[in-house]
Protein backbone atom coordinates (compact mmCIF):
# COMPACT_ATOMS: atom_id res chain seq x y z
CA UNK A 1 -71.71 -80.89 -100.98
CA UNK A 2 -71.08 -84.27 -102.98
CA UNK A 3 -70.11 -85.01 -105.56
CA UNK A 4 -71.15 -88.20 -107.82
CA UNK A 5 -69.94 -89.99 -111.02
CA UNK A 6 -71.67 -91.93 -113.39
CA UNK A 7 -70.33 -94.49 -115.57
CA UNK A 8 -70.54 -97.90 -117.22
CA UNK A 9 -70.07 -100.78 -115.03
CA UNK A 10 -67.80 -102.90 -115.69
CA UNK A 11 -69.46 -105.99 -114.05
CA UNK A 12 -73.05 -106.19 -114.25
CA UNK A 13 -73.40 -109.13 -112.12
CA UNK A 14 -71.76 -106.82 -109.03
CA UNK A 15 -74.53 -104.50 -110.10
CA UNK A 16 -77.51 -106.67 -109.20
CA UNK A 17 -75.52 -107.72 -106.46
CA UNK A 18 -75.60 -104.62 -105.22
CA UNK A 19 -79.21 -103.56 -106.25
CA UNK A 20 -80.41 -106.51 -104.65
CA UNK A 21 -78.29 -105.52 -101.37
CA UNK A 22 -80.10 -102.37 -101.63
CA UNK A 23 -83.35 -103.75 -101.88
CA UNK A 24 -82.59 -106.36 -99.56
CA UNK A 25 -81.66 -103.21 -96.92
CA UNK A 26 -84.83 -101.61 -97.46
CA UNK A 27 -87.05 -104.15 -96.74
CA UNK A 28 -84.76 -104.71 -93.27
CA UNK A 29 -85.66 -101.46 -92.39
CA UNK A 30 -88.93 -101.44 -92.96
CA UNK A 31 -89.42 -104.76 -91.17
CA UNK A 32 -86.69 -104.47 -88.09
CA UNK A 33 -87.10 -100.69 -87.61
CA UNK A 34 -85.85 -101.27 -84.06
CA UNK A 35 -82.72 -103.02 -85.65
CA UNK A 36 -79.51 -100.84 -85.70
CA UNK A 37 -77.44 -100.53 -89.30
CA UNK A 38 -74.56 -102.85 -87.53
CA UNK A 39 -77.28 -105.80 -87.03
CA UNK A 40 -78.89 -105.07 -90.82
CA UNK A 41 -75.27 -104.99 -91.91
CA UNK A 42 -74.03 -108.35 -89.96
CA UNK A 43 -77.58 -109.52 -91.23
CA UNK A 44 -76.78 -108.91 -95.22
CA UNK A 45 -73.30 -110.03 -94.61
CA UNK A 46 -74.95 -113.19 -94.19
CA UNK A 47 -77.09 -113.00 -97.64
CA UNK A 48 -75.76 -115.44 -100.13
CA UNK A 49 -74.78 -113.85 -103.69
CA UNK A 50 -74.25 -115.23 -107.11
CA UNK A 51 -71.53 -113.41 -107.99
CA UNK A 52 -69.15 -115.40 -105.23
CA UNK A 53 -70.38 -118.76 -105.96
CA UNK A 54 -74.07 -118.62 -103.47
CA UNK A 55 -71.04 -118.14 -100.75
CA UNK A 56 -71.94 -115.02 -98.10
CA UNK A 57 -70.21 -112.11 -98.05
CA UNK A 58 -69.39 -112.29 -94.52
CA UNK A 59 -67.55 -115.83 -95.31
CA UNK A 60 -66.28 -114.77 -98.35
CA UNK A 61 -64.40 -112.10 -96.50
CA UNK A 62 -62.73 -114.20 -93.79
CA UNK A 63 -61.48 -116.46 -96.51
CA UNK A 64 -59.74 -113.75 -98.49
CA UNK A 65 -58.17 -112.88 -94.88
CA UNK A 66 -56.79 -115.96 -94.30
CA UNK A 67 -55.89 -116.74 -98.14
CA UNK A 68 -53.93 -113.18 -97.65
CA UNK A 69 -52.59 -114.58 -94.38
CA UNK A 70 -51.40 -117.48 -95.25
CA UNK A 71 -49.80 -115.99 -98.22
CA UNK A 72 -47.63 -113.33 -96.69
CA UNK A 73 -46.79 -115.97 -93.90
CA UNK A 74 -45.13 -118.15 -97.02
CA UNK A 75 -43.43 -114.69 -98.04
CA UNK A 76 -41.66 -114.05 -94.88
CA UNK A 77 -40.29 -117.89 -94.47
């Protein structure tokens, strides 16, 4: 059994991020039924979003790696 928690968001634009994610991942499925959740994952990874500036997800994240590399590189020196 699960369990689940509701409660007030504290950043609506993540929301409709999110919902439109959701959406976004239905529609995949119903179109691509053949595609496997990695490909309609790596394929929303690619969907631009609002909430980071139109940037993807997928590039969003490899810039916060290196931003977090570079930073702990300047740490250790």
């Amino acid at each position: 059994m699960q369990r689940w928690a509701i409660g007030k968001t504290a950043n609506r634009r993540v929301l409709g991020s999110l919902n439109d994610l959701a959406f976004q991942l239905e529609v995949g499925l119903s179109d691509f039924p053949d595609r496997t959740l990695l490909a309609q994952s790596l394929w929303l990874a690619r969907t631009p979003l609002k909430v980071i500036d139109y940037g993807a997800p997928d590039q969003a994240t490899l810039a916060a790696f290196a931003a977090r590399r570079a930073l702990l590189a300047a740490s250790v020196r």
